[in-house]
PDB file of N, CA and C in Angstrom:
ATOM      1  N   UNK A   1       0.831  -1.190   0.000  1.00  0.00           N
ATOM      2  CA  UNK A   1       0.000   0.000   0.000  1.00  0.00           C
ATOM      3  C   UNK A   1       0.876   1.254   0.000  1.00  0.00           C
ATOM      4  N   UNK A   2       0.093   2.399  -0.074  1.00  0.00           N
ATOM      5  CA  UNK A   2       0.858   3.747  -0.289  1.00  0.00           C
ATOM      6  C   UNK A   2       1.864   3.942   1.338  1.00  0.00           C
ATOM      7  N   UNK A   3       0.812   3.658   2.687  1.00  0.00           N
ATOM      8  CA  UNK A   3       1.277   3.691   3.831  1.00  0.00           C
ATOM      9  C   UNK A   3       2.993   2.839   3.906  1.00  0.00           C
ATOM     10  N   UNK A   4       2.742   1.630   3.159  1.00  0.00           N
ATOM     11  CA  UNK A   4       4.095   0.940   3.530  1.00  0.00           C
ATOM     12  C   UNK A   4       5.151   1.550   2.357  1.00  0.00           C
ATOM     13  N   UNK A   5       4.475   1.919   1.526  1.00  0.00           N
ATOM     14  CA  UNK A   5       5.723   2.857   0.752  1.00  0.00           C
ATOM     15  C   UNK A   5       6.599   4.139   1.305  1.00  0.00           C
ATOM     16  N   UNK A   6       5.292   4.550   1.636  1.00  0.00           N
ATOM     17  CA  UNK A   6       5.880   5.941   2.548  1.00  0.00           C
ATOM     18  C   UNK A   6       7.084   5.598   3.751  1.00  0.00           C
ATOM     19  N   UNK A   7       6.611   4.540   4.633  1.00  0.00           N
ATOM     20  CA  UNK A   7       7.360   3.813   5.939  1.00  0.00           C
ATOM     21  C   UNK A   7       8.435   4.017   5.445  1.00  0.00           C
ATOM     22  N   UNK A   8       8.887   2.688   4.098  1.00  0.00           N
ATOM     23  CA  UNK A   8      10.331   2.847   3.619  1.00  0.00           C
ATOM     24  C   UNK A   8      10.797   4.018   3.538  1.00  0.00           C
ATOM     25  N   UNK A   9      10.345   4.716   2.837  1.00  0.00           N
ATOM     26  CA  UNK A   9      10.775   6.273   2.275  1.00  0.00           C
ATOM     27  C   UNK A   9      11.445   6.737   3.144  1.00  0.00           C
ATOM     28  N   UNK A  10      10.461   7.091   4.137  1.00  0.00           N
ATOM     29  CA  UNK A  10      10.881   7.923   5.378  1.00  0.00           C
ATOM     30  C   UNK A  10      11.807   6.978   6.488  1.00  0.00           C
ATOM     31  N   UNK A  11      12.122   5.512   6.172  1.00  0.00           N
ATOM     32  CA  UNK A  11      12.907   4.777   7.013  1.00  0.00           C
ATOM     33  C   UNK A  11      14.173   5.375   6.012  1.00  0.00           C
ATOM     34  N   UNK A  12      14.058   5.075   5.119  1.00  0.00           N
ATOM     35  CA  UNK A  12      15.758   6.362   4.571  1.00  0.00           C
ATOM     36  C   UNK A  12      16.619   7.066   4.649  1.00  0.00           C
ATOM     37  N   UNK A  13      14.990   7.933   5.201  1.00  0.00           N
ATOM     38  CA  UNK A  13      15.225   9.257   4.882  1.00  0.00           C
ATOM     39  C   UNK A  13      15.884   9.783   6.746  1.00  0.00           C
ATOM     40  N   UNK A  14      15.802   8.527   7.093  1.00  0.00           N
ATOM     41  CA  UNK A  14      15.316   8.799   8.912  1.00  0.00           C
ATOM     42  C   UNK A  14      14.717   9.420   9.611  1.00  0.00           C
ATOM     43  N   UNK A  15      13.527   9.579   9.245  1.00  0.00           N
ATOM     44  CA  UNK A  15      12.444   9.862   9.631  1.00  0.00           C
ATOM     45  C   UNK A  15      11.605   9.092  10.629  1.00  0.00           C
ATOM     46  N   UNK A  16      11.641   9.023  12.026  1.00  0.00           N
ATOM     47  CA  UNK A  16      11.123   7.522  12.763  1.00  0.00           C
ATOM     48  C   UNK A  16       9.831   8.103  12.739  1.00  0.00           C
ATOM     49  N   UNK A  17       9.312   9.613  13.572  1.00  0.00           N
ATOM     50  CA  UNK A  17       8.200   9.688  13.442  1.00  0.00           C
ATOM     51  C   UNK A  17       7.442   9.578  12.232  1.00  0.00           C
ATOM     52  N   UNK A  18       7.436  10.288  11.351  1.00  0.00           N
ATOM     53  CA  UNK A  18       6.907   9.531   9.594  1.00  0.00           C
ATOM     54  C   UNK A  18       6.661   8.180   9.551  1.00  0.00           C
ATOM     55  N   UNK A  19       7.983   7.275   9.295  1.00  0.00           N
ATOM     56  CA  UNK A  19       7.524   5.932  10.202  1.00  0.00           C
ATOM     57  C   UNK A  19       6.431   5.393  10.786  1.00  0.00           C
ATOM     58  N   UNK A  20       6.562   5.953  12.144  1.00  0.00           N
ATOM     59  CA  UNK A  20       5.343   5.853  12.964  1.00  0.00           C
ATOM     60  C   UNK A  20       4.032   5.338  12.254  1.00  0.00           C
ATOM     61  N   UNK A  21       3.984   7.208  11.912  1.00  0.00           N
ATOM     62  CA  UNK A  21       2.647   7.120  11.432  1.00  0.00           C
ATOM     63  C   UNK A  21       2.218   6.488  10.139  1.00  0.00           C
ATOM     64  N   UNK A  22       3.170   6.850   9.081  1.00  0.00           N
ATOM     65  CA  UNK A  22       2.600   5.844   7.724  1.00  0.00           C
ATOM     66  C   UNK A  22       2.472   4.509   8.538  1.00  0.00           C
ATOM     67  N   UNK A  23       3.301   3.497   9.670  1.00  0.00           N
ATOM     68  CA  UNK A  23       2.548   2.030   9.443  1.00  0.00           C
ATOM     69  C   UNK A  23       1.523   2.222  10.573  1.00  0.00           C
ATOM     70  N   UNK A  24       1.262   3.330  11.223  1.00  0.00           N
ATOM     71  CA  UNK A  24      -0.269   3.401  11.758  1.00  0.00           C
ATOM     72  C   UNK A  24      -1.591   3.337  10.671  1.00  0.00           C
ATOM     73  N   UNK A  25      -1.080   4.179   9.969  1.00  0.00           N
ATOM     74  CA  UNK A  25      -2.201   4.343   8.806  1.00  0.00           C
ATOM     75  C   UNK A  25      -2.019   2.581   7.909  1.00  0.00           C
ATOM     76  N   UNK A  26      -1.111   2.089   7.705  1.00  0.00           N
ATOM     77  CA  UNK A  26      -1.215   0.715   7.424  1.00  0.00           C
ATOM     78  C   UNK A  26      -2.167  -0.206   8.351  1.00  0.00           C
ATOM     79  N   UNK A  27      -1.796  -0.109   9.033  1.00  0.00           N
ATOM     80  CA  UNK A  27      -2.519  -0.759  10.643  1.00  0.00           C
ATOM     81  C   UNK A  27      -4.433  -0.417  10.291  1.00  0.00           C
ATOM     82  N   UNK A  28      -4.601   0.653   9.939  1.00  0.00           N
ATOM     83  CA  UNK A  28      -5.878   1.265  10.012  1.00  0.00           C
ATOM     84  C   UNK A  28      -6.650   0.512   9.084  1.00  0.00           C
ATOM     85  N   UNK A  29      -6.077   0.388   7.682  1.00  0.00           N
ATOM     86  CA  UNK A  29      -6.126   0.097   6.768  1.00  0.00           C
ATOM     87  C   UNK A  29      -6.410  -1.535   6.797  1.00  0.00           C
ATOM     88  N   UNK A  30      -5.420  -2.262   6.803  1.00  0.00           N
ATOM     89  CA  UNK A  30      -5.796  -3.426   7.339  1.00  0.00           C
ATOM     90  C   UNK A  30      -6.717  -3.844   8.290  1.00  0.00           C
ATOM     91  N   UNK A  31      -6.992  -3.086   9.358  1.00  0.00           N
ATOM     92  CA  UNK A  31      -7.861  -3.598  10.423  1.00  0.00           C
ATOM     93  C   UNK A  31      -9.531  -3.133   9.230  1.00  0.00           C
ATOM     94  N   UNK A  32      -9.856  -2.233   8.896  1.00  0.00           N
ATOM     95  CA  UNK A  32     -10.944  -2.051   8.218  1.00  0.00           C
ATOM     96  C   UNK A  32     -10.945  -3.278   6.975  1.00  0.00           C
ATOM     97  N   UNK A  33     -10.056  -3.513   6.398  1.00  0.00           N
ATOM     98  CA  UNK A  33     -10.218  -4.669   5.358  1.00  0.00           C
ATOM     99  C   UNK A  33     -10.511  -6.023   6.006  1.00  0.00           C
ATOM    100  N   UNK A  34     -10.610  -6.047   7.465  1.00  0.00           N
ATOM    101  CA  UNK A  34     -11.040  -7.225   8.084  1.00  0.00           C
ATOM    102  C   UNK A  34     -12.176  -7.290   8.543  1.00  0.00           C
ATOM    103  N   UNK A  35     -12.751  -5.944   8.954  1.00  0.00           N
ATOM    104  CA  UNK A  35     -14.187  -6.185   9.449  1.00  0.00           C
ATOM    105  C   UNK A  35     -15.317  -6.672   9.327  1.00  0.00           C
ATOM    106  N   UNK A  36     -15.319  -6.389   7.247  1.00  0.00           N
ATOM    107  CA  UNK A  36     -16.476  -7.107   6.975  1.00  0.00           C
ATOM    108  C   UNK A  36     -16.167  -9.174   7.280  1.00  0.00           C
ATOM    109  N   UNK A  37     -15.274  -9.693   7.279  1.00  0.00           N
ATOM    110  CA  UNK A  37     -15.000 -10.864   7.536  1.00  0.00           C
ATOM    111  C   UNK A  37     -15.412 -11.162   8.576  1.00  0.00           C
ATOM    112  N   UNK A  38     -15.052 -10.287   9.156  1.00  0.00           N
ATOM    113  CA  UNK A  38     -15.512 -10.392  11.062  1.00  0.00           C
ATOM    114  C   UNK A  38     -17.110 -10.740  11.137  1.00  0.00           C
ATOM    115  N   UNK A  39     -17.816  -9.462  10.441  1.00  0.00           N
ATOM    116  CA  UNK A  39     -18.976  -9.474  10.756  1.00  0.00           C
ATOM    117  C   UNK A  39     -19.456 -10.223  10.030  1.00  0.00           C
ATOM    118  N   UNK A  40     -18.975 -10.716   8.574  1.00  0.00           N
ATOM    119  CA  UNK A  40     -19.583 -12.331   8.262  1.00  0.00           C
ATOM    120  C   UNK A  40     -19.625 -13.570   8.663  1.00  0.00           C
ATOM    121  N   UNK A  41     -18.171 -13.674   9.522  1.00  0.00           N
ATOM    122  CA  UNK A  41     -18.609 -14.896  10.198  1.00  0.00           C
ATOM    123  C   UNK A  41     -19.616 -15.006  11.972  1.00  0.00           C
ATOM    124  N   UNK A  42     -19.874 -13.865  11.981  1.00  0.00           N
ATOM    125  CA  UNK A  42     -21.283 -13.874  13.097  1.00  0.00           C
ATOM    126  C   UNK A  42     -22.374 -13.977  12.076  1.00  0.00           C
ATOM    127  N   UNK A  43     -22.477 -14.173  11.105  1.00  0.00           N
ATOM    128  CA  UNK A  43     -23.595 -14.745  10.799  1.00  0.00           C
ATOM    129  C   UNK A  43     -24.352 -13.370   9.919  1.00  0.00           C
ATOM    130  N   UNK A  44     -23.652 -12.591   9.176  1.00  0.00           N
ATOM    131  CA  UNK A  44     -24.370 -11.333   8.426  1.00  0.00           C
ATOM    132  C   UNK A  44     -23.268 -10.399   8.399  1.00  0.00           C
ATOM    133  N   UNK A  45     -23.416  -9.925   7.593  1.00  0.00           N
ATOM    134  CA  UNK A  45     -22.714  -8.491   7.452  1.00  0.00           C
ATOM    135  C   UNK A  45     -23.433  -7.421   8.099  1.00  0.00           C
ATOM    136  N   UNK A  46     -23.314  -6.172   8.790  1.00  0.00           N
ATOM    137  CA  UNK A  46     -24.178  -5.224   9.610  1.00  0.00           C
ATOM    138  C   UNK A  46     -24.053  -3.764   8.601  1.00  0.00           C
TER     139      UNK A  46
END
């Protein structure tokens, strides 16, 4: 994703906070691409 591109970039560039946050925004990203899974296996999507 764009987030883990950026990470590298700014791991380069030494940037830790940048870092940080681009693989927070990865983190975000991923956790929302799981939810609907989540809520399909209770039995429906909401």
């Amino acid at each position: 994703t764009r987030a883990i591109t950026n990470a590298r970039r700014q791991t380069k560039e030494g940037n830790a906070d940048g870092v940080a946050d681009s693989l927070k925004e990865a983190l975000d990203v991923f956790k929302s691409l799981l939810q609907p899974v989540e809520a399909g296996s209770q039995g429906g999507l909401k």
